[in-house]
N, C-alpha and C. Protein backbone atom coordinates (compact mmCIF):
# COMPACT_ATOMS: atom_id res chain seq x y z
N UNK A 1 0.85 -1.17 0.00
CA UNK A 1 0.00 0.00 0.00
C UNK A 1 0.90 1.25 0.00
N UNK A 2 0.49 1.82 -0.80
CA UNK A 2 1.95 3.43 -1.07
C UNK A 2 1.34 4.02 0.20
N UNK A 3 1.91 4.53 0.45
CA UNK A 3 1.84 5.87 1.56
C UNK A 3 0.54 6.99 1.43
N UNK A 4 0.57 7.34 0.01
CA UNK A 4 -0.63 8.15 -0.19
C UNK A 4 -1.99 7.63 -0.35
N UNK A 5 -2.06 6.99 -0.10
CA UNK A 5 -3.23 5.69 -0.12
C UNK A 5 -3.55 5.62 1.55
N UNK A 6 -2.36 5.28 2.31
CA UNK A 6 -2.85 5.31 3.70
C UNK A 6 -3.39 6.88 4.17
N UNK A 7 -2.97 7.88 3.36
CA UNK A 7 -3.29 9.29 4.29
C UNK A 7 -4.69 9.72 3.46
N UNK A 8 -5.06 8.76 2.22
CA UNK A 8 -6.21 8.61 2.07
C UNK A 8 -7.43 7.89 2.79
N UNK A 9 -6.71 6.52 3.32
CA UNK A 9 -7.51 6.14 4.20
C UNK A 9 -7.76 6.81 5.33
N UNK A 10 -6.54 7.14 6.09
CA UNK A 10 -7.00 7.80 7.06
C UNK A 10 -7.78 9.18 7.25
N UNK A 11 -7.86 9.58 5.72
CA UNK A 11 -8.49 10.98 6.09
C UNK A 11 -10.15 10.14 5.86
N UNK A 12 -10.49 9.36 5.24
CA UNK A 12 -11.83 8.61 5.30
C UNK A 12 -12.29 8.15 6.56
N UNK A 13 -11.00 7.75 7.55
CA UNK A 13 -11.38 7.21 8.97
C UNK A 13 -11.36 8.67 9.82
N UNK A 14 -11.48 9.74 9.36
CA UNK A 14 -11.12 10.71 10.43
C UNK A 14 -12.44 11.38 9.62
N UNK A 15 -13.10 11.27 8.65
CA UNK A 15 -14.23 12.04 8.18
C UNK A 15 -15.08 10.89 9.02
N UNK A 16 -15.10 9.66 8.66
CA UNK A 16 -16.30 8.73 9.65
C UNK A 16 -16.22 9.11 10.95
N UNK A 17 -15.39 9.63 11.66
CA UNK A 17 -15.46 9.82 13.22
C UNK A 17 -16.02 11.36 13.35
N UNK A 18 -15.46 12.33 12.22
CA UNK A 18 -16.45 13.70 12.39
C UNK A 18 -18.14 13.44 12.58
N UNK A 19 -18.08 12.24 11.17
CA UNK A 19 -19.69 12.88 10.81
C UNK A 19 -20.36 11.97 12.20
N UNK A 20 -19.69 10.70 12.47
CA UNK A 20 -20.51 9.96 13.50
C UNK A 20 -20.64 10.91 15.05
N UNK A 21 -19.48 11.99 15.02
CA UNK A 21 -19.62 12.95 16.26
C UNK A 21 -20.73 13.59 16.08
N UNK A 22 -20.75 14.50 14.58
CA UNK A 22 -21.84 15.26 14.86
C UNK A 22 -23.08 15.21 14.00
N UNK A 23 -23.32 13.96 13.89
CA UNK A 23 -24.79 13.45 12.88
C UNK A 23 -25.91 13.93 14.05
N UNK A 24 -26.44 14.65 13.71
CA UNK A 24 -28.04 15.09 14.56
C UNK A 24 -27.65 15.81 15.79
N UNK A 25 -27.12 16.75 15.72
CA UNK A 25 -26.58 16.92 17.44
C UNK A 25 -26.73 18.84 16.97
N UNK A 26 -27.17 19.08 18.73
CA UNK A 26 -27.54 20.41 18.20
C UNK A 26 -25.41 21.29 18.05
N UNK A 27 -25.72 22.60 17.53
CA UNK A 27 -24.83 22.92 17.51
C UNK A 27 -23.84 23.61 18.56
N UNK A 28 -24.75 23.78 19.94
CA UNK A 28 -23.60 24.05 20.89
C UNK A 28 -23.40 22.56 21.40
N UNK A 29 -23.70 21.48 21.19
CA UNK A 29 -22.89 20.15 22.06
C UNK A 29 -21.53 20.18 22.28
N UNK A 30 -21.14 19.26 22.97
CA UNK A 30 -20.25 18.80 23.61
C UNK A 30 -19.34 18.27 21.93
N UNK A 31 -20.33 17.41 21.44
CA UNK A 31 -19.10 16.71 20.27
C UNK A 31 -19.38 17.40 18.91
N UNK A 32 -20.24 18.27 18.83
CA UNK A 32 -19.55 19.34 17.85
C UNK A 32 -18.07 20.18 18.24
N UNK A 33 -17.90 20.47 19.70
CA UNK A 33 -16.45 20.88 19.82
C UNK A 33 -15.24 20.13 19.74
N UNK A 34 -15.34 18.62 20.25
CA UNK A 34 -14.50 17.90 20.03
C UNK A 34 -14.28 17.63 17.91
N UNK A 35 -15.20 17.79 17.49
CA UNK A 35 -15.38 17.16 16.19
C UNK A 35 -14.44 18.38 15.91
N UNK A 36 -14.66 19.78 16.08
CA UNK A 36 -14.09 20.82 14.97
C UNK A 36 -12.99 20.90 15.61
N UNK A 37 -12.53 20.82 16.93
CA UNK A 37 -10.92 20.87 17.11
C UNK A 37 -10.32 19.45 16.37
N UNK A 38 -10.48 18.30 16.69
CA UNK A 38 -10.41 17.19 16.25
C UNK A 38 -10.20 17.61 14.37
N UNK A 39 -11.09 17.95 13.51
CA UNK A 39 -10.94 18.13 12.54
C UNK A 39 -9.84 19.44 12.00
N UNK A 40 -10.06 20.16 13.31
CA UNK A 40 -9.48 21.71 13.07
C UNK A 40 -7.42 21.35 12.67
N UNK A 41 -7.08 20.33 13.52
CA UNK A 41 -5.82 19.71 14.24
C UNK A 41 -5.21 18.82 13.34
N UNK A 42 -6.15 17.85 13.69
CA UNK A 42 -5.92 16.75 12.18
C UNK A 42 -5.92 16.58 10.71
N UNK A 43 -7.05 17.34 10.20
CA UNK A 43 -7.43 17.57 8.95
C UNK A 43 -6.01 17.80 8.13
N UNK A 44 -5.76 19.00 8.22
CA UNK A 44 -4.62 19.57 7.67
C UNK A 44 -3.01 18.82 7.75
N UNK A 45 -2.91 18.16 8.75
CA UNK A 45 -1.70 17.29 8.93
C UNK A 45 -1.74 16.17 7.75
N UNK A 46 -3.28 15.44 8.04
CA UNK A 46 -3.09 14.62 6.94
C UNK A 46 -3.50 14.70 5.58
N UNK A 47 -3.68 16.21 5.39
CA UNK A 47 -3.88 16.44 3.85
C UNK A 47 -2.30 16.86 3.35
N UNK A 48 -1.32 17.52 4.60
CA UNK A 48 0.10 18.44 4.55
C UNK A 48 0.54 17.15 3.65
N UNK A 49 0.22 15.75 4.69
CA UNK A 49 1.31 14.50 4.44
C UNK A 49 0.68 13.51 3.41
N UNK A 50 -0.44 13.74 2.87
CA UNK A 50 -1.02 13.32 1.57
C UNK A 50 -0.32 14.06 0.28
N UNK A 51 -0.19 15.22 0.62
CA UNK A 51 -0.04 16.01 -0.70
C UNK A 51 1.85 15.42 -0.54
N UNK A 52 2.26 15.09 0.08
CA UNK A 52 4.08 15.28 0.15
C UNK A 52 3.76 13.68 -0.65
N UNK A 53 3.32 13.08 0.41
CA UNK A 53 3.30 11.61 -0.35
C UNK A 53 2.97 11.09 -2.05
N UNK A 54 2.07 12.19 -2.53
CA UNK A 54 1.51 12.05 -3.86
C UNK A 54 2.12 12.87 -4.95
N UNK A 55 3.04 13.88 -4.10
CA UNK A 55 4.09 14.04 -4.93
C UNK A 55 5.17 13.57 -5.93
N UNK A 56 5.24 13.08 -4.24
CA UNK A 56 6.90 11.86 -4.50
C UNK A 56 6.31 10.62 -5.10
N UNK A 57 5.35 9.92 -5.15
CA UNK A 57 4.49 9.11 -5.93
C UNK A 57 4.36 9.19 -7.57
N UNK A 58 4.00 10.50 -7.57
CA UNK A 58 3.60 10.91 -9.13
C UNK A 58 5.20 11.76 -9.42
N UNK A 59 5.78 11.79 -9.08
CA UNK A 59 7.48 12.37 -9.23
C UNK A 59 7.39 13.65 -9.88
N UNK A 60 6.70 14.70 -9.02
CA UNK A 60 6.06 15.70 -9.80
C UNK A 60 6.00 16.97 -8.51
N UNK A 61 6.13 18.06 -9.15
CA UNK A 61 6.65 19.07 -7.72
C UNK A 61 5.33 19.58 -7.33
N UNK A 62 5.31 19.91 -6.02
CA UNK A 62 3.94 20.40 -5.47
C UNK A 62 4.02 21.94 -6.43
N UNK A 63 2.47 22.50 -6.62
CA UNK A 63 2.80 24.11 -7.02
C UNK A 63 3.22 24.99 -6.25
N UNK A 64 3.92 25.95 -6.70
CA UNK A 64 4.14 27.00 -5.29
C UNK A 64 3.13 27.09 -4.50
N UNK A 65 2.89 27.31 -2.94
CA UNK A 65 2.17 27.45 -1.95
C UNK A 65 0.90 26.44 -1.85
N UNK A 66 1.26 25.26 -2.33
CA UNK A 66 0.03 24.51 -2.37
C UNK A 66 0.43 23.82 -1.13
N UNK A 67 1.45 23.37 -0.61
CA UNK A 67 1.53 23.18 1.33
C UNK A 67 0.99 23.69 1.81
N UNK A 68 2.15 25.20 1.98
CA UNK A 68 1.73 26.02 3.05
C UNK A 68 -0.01 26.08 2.97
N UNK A 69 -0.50 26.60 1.53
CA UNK A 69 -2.35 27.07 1.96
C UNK A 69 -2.78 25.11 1.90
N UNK A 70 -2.38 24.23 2.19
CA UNK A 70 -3.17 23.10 2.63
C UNK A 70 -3.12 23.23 4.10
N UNK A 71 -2.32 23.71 4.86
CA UNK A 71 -1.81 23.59 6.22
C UNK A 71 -3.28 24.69 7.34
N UNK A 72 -3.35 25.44 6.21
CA UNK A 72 -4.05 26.49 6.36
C UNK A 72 -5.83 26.63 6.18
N UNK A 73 -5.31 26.84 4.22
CA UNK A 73 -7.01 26.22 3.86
C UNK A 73 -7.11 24.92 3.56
N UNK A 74 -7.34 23.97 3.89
CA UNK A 74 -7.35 22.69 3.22
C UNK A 74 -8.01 22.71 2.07
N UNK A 75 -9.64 22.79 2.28
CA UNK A 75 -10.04 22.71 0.93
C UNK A 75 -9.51 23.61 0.13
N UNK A 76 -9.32 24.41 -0.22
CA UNK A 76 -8.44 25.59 -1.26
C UNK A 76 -7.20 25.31 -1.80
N UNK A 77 -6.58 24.76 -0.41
CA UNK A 77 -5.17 24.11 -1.11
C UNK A 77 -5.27 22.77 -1.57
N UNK A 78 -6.42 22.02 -1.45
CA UNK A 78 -6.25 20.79 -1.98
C UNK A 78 -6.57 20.40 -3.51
N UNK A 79 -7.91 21.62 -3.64
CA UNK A 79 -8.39 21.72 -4.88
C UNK A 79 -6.74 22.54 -6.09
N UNK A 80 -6.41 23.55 -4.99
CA UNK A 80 -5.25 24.32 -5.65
C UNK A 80 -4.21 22.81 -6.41
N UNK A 81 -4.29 21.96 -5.45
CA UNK A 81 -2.62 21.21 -5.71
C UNK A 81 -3.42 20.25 -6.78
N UNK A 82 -4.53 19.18 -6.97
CA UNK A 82 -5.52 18.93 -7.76
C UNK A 82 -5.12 19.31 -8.78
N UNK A 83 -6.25 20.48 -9.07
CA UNK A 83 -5.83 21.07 -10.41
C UNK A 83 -4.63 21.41 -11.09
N UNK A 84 -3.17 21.71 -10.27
CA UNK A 84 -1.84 21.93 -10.78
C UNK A 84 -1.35 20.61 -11.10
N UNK A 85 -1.91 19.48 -10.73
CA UNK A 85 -0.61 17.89 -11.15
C UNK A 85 -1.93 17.12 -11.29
N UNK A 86 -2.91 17.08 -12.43
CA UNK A 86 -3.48 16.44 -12.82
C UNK A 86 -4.05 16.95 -13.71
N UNK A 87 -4.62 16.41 -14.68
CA UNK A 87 -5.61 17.14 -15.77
C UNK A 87 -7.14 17.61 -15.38
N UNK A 88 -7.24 18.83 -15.98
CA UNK A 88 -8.77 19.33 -15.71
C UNK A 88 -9.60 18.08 -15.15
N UNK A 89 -9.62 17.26 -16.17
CA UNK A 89 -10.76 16.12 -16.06
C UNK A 89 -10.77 14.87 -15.02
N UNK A 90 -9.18 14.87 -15.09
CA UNK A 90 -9.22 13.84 -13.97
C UNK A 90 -9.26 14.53 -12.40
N UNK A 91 -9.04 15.63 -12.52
CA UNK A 91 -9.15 16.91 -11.00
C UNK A 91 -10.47 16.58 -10.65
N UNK A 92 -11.26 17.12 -11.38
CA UNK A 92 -12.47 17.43 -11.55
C UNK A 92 -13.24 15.96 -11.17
N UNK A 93 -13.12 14.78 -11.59
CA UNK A 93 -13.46 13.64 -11.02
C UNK A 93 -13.19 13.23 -9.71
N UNK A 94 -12.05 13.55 -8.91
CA UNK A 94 -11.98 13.37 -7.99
C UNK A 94 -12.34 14.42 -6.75
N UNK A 95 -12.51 15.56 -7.24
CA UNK A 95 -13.42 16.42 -6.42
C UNK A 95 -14.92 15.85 -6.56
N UNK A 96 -15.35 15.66 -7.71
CA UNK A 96 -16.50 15.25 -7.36
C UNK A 96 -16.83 14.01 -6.65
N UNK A 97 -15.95 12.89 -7.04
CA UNK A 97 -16.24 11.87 -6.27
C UNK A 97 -16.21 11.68 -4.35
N UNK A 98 -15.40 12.86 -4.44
CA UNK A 98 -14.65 13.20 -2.70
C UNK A 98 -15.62 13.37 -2.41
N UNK A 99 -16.61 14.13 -3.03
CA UNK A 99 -17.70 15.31 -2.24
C UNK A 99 -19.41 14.25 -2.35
N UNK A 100 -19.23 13.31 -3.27
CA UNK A 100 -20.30 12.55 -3.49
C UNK A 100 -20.16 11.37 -2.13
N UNK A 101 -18.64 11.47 -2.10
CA UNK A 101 -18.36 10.03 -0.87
C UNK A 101 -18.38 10.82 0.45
N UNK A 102 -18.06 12.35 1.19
CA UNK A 102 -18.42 12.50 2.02
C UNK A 102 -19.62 13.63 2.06
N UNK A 103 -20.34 13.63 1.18
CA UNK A 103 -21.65 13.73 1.22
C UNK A 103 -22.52 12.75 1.73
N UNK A 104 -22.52 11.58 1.01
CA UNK A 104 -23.31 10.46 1.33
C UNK A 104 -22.80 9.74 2.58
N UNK A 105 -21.42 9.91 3.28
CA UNK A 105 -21.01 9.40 4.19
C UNK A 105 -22.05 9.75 5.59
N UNK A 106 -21.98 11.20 5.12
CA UNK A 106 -22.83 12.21 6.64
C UNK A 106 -24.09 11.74 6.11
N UNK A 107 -24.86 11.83 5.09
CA UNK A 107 -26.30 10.97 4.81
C UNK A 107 -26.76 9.81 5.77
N UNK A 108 -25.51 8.74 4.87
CA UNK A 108 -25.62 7.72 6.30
C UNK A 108 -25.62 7.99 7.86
N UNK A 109 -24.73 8.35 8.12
CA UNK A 109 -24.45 8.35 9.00
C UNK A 109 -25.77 9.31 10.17
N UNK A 110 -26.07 10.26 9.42
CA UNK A 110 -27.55 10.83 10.06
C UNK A 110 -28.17 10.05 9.74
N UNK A 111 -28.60 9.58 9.17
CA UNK A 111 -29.94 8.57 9.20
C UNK A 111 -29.68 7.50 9.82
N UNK A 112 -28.83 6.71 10.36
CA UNK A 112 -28.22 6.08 11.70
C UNK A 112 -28.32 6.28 12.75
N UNK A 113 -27.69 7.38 12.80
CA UNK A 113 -27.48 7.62 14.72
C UNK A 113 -29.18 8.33 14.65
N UNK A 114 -29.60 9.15 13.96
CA UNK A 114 -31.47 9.41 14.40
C UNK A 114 -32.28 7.73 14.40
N UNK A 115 -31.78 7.14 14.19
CA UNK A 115 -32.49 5.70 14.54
C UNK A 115 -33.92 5.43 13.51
N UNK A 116 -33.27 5.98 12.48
CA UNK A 116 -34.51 6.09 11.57
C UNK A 116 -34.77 4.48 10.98
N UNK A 117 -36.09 4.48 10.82
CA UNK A 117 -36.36 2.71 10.95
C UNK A 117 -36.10 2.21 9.24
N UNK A 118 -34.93 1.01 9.15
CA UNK A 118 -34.99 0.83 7.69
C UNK A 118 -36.50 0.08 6.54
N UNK A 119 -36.44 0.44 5.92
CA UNK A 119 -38.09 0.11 4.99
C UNK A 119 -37.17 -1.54 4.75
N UNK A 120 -38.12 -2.63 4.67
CA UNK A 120 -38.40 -3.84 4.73
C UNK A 120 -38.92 -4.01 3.26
């Protein structure tokens, strides 16, 4: 398993533990704060060490400031580094697919923890 593959997985195991924190929960709780420091902390580490890994993978230089603003903005810098070392089309597929997989992730995952009854 390459390296950038694991900081893919793990950013999938660190989106399942956001959305399962805060699926249905009002917004001053307790694990909406843990979720956004938790995400605030982590997020960016393992997008910093995704983007280094998929570099050196694809043997191809990050764009200027596409670290530093991942460290920072994630989404901005991730879409930024995306679009600079891949083609329009294949960018563009994997933003959408990101956003279709943790879209539907939090779907599930609210309709879970509300205990909503499955149709038979």
């Amino acid at each position: 398993m390459s390296p950038a593959l694991r900081y893919v997985i793990a950013f999938w195991l660190l989106w399942a533990v956001l959305v399962t924190l805060t699926a249905g929960e009002s917004p001053h709780s307790e694990n909406i704060a843990v979720a956004s420091g938790l995400g605030t902390v982590v997020l960016p580490i393992i997008a910093y060490l995704w983007c280094k890994a998929d570099s050196a993978a694809r043997a191809v230089n990050p764009p200027p400031g596409a670290i530093p603003l991942l460290a920072v903005l994630v989404p901005i810098g991730w879409l930024y580094y995306l679009f600079a070392t891949r083609s329009p089309l294949r960018a563009a597929s994997v933003v959408i697919s990101t956003l279709v997989g943790a879209f539907g992730l939090g779907g599930i995952a609210a309709f879970v923890k509300a205990g909503a009854p499955i149709a038979n």
